[in-house]
N, C-alpha and C. Protein backbone atom coordinates (compact mmCIF):
# COMPACT_ATOMS: atom_id res chain seq x y z
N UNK A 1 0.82 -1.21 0.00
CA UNK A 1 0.00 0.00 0.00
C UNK A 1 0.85 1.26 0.00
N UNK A 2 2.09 1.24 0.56
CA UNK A 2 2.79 2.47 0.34
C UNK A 2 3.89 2.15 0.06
N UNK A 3 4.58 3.64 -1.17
CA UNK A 3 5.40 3.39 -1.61
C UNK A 3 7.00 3.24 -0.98
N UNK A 4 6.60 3.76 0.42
CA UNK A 4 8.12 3.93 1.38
C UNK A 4 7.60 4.02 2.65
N UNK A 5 7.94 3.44 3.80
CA UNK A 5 7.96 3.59 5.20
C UNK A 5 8.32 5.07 6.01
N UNK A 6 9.38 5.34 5.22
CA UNK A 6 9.84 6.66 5.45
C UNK A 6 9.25 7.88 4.96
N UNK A 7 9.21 9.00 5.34
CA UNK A 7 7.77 9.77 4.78
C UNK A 7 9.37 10.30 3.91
N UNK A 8 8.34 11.52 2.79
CA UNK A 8 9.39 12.41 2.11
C UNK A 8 9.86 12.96 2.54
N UNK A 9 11.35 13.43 2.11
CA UNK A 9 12.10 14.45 2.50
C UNK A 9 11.56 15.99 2.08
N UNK A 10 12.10 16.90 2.36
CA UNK A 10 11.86 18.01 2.37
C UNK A 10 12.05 18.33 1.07
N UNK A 11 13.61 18.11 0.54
CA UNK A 11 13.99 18.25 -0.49
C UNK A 11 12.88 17.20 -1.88
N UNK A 12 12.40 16.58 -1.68
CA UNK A 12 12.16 15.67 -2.77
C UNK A 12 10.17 16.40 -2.59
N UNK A 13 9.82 16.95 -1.64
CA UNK A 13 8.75 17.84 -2.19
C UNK A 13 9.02 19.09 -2.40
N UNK A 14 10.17 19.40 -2.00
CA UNK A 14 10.10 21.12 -2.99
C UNK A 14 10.58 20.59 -4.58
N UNK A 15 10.93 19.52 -4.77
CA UNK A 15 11.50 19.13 -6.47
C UNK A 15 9.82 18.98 -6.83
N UNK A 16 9.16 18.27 -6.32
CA UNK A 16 7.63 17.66 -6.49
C UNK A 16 7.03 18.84 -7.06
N UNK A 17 7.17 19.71 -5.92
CA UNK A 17 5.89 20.89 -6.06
C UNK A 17 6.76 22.30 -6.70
N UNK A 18 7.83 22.15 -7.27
CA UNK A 18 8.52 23.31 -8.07
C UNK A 18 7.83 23.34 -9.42
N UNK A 19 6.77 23.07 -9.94
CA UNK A 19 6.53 23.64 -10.92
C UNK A 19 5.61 24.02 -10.85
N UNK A 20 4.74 24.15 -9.90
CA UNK A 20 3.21 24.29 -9.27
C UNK A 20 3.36 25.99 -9.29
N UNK A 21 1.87 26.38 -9.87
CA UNK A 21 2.28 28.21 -10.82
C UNK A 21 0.53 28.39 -8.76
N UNK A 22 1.75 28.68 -7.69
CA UNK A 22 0.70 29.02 -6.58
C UNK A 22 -0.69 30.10 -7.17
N UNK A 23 -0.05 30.87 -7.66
CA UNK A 23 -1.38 31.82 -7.84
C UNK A 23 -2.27 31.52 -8.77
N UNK A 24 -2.06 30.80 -9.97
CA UNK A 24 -3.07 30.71 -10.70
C UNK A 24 -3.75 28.98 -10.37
N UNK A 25 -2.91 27.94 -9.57
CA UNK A 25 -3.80 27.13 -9.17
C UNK A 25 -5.02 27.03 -8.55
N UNK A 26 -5.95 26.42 -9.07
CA UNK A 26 -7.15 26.49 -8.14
C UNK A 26 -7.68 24.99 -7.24
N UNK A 27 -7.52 23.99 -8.16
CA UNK A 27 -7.81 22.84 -7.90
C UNK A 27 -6.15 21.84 -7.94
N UNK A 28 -6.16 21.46 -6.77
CA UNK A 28 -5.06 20.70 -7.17
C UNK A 28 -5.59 18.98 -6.24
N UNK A 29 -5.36 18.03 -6.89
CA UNK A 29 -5.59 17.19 -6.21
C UNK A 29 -4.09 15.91 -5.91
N UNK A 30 -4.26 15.29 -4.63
CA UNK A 30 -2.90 14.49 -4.52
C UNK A 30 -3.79 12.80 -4.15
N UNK A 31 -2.96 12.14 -4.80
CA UNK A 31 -3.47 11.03 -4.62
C UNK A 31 -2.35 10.52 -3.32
N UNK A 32 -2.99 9.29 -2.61
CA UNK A 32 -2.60 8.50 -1.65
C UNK A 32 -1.79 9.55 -0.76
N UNK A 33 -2.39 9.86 0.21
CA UNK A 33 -2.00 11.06 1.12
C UNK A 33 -1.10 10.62 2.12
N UNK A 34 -1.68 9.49 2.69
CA UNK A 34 -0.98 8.66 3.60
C UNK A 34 -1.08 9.93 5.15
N UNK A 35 -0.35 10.22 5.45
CA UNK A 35 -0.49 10.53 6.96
C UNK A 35 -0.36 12.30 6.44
N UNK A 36 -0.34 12.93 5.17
CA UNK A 36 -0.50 14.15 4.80
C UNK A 36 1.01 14.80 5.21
N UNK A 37 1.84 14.08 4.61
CA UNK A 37 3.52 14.44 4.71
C UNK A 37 3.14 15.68 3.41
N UNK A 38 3.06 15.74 2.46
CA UNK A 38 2.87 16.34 1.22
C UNK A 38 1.97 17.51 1.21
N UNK A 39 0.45 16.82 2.14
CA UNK A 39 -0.55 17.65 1.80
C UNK A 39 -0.40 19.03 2.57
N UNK A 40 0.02 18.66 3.42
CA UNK A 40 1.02 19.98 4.52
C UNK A 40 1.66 21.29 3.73
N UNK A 41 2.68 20.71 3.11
CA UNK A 41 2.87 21.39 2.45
C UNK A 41 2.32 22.41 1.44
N UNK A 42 1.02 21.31 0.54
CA UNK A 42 0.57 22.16 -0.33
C UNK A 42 -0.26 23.21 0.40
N UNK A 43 -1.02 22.64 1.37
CA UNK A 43 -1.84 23.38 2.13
C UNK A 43 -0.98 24.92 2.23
N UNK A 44 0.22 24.62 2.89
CA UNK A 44 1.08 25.88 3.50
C UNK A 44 0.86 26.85 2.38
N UNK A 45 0.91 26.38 0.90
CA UNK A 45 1.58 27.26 -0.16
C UNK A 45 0.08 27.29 -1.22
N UNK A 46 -0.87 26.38 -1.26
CA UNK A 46 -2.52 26.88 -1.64
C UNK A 46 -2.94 28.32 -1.66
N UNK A 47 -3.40 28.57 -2.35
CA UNK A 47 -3.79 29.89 -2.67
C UNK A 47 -5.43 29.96 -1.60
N UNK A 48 -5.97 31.01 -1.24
CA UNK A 48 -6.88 31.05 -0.27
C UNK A 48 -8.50 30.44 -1.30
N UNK A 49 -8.22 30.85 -2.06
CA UNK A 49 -9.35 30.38 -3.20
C UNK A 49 -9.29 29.02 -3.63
N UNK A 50 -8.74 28.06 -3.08
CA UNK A 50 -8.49 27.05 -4.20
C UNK A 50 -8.71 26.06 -3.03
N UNK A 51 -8.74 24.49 -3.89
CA UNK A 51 -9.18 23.87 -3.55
C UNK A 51 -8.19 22.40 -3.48
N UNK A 52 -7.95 21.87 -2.72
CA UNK A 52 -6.99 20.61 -2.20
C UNK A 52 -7.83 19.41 -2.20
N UNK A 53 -7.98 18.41 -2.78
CA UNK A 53 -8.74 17.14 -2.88
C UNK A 53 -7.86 16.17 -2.93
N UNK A 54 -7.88 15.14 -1.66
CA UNK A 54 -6.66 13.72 -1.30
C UNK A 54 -7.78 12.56 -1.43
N UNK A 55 -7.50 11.87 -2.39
CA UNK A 55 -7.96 10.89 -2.62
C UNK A 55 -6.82 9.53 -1.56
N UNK A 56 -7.41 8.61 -0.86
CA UNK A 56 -6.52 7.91 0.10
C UNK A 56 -7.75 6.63 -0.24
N UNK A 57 -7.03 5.33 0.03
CA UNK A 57 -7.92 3.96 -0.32
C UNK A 57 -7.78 3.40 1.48
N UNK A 58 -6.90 3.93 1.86
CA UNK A 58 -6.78 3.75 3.43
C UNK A 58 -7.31 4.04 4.51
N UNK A 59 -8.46 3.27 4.94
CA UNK A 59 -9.63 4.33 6.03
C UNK A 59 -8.94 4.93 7.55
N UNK A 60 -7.97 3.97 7.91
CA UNK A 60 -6.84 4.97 8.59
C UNK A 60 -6.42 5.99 8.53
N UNK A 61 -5.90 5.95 7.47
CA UNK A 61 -4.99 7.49 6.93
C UNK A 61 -6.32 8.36 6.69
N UNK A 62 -7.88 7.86 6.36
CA UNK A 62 -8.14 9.07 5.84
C UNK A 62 -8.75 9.57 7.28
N UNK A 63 -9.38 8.91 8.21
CA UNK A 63 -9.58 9.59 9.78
C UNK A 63 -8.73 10.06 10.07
N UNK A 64 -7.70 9.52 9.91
CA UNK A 64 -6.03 10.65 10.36
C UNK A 64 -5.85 11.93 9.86
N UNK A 65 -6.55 12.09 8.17
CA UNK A 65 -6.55 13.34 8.03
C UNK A 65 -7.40 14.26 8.56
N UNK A 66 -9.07 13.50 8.74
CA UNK A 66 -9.62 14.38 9.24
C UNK A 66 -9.71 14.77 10.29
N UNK A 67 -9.08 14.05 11.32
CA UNK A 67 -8.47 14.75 12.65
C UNK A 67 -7.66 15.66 12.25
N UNK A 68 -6.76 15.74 12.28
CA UNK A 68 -5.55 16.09 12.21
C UNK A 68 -5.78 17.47 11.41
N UNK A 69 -6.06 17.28 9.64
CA UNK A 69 -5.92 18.67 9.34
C UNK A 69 -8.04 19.33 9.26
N UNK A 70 -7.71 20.54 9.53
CA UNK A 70 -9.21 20.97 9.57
C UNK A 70 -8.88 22.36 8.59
N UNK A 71 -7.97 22.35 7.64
CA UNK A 71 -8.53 23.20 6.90
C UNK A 71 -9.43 23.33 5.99
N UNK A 72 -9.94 24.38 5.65
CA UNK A 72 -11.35 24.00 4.66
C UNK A 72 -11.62 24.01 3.46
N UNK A 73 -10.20 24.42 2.77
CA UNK A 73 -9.58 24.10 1.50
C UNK A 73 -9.18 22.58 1.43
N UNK A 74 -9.56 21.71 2.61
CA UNK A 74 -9.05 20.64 2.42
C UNK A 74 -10.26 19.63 2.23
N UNK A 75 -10.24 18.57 0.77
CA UNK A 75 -11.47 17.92 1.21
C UNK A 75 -10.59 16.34 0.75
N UNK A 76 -10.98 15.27 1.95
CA UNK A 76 -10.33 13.77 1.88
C UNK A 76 -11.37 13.24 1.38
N UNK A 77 -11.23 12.46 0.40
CA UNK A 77 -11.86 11.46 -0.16
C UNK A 77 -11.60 9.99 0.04
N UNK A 78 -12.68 9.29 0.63
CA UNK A 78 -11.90 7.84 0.58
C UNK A 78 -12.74 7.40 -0.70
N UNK A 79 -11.37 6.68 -1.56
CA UNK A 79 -11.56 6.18 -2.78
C UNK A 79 -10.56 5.78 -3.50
N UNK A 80 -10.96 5.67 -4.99
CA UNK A 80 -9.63 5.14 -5.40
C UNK A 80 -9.62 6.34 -6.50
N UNK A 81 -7.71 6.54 -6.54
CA UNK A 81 -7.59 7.69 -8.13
C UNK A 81 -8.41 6.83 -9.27
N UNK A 82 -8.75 5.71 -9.57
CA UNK A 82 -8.98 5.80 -10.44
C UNK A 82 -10.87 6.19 -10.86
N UNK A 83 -11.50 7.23 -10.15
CA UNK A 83 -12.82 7.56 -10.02
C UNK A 83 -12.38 9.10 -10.15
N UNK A 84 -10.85 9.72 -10.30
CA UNK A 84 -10.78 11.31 -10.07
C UNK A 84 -12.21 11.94 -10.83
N UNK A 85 -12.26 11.81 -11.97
CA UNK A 85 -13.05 12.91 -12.84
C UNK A 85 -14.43 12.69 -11.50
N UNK A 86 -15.16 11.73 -11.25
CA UNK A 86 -16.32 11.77 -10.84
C UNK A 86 -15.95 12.41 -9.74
N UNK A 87 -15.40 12.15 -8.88
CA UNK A 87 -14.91 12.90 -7.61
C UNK A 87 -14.95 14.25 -7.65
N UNK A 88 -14.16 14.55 -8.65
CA UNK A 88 -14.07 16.46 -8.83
C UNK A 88 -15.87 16.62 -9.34
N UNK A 89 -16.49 16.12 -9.97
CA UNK A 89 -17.60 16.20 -10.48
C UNK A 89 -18.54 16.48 -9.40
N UNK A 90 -18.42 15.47 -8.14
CA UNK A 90 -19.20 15.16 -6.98
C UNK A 90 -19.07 16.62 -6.14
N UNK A 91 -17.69 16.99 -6.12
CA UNK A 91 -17.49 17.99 -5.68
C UNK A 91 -17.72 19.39 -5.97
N UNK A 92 -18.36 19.42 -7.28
CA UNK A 92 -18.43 20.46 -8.17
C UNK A 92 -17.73 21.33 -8.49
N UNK A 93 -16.71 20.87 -8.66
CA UNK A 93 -15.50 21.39 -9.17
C UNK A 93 -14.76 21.36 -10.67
N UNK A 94 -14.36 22.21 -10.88
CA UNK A 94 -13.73 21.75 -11.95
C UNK A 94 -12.72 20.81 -11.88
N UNK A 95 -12.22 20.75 -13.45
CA UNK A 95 -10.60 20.04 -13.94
C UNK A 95 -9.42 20.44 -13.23
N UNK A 96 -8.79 19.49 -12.62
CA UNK A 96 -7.72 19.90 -12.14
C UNK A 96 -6.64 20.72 -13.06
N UNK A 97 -5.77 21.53 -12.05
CA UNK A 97 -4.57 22.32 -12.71
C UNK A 97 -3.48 21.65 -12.24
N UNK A 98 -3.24 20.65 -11.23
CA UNK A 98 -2.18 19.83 -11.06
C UNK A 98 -2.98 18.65 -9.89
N UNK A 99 -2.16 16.99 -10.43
CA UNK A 99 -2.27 16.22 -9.81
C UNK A 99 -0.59 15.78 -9.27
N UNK A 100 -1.03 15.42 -8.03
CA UNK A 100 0.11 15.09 -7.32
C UNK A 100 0.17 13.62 -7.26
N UNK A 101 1.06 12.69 -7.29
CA UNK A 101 0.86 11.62 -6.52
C UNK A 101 2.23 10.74 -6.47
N UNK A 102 2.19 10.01 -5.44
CA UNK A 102 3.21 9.37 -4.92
C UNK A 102 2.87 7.95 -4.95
N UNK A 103 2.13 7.46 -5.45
CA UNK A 103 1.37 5.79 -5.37
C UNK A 103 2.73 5.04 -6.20
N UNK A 104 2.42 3.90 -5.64
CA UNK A 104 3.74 2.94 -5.84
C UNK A 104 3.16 2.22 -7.14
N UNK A 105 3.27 3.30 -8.29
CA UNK A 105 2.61 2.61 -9.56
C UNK A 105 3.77 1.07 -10.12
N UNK A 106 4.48 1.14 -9.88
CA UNK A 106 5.78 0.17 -10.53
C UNK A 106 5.19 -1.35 -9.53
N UNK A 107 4.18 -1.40 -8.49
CA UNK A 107 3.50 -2.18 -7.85
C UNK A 107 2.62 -2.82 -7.90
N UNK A 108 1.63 -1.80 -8.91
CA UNK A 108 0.21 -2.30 -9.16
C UNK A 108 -0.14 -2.85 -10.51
N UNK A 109 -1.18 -3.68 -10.72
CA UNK A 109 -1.03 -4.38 -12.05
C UNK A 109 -1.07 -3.38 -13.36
N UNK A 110 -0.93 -3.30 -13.67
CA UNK A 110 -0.67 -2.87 -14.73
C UNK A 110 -2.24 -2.24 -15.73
N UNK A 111 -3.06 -2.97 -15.58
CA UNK A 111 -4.54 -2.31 -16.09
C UNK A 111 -5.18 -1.12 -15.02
N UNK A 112 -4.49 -1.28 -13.39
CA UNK A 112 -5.31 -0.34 -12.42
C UNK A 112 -4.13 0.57 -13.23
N UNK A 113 -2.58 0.72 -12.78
CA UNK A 113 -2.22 1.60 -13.07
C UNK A 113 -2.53 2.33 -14.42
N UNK A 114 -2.75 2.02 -15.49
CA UNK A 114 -3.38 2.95 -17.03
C UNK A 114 -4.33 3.22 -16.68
N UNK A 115 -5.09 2.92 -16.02
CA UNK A 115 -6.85 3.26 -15.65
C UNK A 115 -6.44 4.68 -14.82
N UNK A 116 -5.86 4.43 -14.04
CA UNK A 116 -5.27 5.50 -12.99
C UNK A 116 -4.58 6.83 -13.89
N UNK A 117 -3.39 6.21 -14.62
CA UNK A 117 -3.18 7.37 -15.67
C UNK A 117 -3.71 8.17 -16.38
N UNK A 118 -4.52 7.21 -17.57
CA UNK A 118 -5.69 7.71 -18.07
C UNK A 118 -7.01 8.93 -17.79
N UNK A 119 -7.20 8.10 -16.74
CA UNK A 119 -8.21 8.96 -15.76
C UNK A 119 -7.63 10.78 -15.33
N UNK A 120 -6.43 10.47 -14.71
CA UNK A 120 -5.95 11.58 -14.18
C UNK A 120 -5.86 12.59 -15.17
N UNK A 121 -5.07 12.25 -16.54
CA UNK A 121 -4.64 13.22 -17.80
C UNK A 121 -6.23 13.58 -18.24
N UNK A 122 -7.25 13.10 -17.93
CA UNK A 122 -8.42 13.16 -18.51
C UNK A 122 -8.93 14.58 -17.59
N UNK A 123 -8.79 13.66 -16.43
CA UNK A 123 -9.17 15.20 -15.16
C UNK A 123 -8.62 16.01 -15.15
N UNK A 124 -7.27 16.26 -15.75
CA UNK A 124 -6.44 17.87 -16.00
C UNK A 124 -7.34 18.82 -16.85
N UNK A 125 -7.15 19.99 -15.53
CA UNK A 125 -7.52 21.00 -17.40
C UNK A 125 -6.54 21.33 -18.27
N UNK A 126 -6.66 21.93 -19.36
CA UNK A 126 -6.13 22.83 -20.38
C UNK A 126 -4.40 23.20 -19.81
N UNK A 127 -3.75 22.97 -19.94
CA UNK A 127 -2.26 23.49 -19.64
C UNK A 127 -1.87 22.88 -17.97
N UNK A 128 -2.57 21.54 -18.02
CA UNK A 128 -2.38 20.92 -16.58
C UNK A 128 -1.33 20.18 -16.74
N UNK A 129 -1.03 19.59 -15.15
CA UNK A 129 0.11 18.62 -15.04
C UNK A 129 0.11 17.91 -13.99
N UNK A 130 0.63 16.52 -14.26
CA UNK A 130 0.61 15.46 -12.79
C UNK A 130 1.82 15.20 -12.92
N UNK A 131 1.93 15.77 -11.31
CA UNK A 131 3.51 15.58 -10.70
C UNK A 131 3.86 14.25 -9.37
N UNK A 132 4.58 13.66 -10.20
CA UNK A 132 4.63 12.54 -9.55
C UNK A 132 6.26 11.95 -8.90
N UNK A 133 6.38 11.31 -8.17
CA UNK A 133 7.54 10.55 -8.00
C UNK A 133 7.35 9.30 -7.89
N UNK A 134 8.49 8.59 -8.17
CA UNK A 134 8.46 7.09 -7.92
C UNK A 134 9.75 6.56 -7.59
N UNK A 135 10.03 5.30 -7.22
CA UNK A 135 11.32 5.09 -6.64
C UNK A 135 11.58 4.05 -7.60
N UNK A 136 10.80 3.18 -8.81
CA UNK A 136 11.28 2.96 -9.69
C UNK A 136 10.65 3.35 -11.03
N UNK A 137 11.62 3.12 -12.10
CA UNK A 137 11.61 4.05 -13.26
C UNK A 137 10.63 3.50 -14.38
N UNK A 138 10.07 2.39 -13.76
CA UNK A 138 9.25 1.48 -14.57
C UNK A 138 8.11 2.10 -15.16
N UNK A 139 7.50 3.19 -14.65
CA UNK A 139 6.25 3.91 -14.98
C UNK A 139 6.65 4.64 -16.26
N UNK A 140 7.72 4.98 -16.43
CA UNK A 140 8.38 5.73 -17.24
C UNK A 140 7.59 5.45 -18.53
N UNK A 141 7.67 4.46 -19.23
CA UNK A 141 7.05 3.89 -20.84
C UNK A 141 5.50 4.55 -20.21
N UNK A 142 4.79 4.06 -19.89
CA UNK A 142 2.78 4.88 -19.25
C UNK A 142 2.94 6.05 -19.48
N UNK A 143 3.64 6.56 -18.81
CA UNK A 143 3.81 8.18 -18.81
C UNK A 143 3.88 9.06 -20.46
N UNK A 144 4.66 8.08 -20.78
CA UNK A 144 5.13 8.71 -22.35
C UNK A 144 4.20 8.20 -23.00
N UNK A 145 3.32 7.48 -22.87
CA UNK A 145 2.60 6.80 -23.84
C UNK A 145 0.99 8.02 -23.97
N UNK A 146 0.62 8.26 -22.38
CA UNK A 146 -0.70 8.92 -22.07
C UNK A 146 -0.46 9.97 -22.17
N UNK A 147 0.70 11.00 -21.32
CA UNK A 147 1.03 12.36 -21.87
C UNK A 147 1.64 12.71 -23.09
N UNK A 148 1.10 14.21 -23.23
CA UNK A 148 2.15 15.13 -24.62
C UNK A 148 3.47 14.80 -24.08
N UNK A 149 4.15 15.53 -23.46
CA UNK A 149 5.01 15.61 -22.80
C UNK A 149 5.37 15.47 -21.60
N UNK A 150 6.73 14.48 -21.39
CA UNK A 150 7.39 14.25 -19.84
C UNK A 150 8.51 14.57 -19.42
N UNK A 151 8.49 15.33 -18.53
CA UNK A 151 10.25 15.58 -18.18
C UNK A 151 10.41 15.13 -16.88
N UNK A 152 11.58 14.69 -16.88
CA UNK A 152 12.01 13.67 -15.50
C UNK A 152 12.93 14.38 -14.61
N UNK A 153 13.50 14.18 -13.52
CA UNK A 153 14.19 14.79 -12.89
C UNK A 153 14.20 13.59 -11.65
N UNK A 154 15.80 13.93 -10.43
CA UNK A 154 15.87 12.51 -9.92
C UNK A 154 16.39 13.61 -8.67
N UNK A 155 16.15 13.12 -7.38
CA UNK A 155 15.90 13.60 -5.86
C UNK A 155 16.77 13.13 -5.54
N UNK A 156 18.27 12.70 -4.87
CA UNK A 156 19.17 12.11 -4.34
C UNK A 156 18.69 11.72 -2.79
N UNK A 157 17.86 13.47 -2.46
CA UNK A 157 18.63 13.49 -0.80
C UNK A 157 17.39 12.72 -0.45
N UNK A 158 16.71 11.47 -0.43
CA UNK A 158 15.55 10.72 0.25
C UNK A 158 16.04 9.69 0.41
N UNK A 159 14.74 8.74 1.30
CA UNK A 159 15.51 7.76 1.24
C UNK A 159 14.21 7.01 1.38
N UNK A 160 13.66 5.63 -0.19
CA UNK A 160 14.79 5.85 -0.82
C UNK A 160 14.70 7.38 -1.81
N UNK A 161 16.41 7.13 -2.61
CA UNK A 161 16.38 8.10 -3.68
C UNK A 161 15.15 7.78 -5.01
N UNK A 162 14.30 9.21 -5.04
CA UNK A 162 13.07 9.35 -6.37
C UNK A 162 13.48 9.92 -7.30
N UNK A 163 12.94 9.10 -8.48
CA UNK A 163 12.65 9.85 -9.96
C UNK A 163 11.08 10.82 -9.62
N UNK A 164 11.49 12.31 -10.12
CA UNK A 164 10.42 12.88 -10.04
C UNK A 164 9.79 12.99 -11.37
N UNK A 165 8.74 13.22 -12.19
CA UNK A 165 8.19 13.17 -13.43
C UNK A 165 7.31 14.36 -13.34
N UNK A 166 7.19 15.19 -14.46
CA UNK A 166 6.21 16.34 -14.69
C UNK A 166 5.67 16.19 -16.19
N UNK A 167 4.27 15.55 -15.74
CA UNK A 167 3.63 14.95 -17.13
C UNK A 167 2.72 16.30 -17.56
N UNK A 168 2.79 16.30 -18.47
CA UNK A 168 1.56 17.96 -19.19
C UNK A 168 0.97 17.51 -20.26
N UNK A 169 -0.47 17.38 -20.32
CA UNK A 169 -1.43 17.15 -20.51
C UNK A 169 -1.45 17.27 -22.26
């Protein structure tokens, strides 16, 4: 269920979330939140207008969030990424402007993960992007196949060390 025991480093979410344009985001959603190592962050740097949606398959983690964080830009979903579009729909929201996620795609069979891909590039809007890491490079061929364009980039200081990916729609 998760991709590392160890939460992220500091360094390997400012690589994550360096291309994220704060002011003009409105909707950003992160998949598999896990204990909200990430969502913290975005929260910190969210624009007051906008909207944070964590999709988590873990009914643990997702009571953990809703203890824990009570902001109101924040909404947890228990579910799976691969339902995003209906989710944002449910929510009445638009298309996302960035998806986040950290899911241990190089893990899962291979039809959830394209379903999962698929889905997400579908839920971007217009000049969107899903920013992702992984700790192996296997996702790499999906990525290129569903997005226009992918550019990669690699995190040393974690542990373990991530390939980060910035897929655009």
């Amino acid at each position: 269920m998760l991709g590392s025991i160890i939460p992220s480093s500091s360094f390997l979410i400012r690589r994550l979330l360096e291309p994220v344009d704060w002011e003009r985001a409105r909707v950003i959603v992160e998949y598999g939140p896990g204990v909200g190592t990430i969502t913290h962050e975005i929260l910190g740097r969210l624009h007051p207008d906008a909207t944070l949606v964590v999709i988590e398959t873990n009914d643990d983690f997702v009571d953990f969030l809703n203890r824990s964080m009570t902001d109101p830009r924040l909404k947890v979903i228990a579910g799976s990424a691969e339902n995003i579009e209906e989710e944002l729909e449910r929510l009445g929201l638009p298309a996302a402007d960035y998806v986040v996620a950290g899911l241990p795609f190089s893990t899962m069979p291979a039809d959830c993960r394209e379903r999962i891909l698929q889905q997400s590039q579908k839920a971007l809007a217009a000049g969107g992007s899903m920013l992702i890491y992984q700790f192996s490079p296997k996702v790499s061929s999906d990525l290129r196949q569903i997005f226009s364009r992918v550019e990669s980039t690699f995190e040393p200081i974690n542990i373990p060390p991530a390939k980060v990916y910035f897929c655009h729609k």
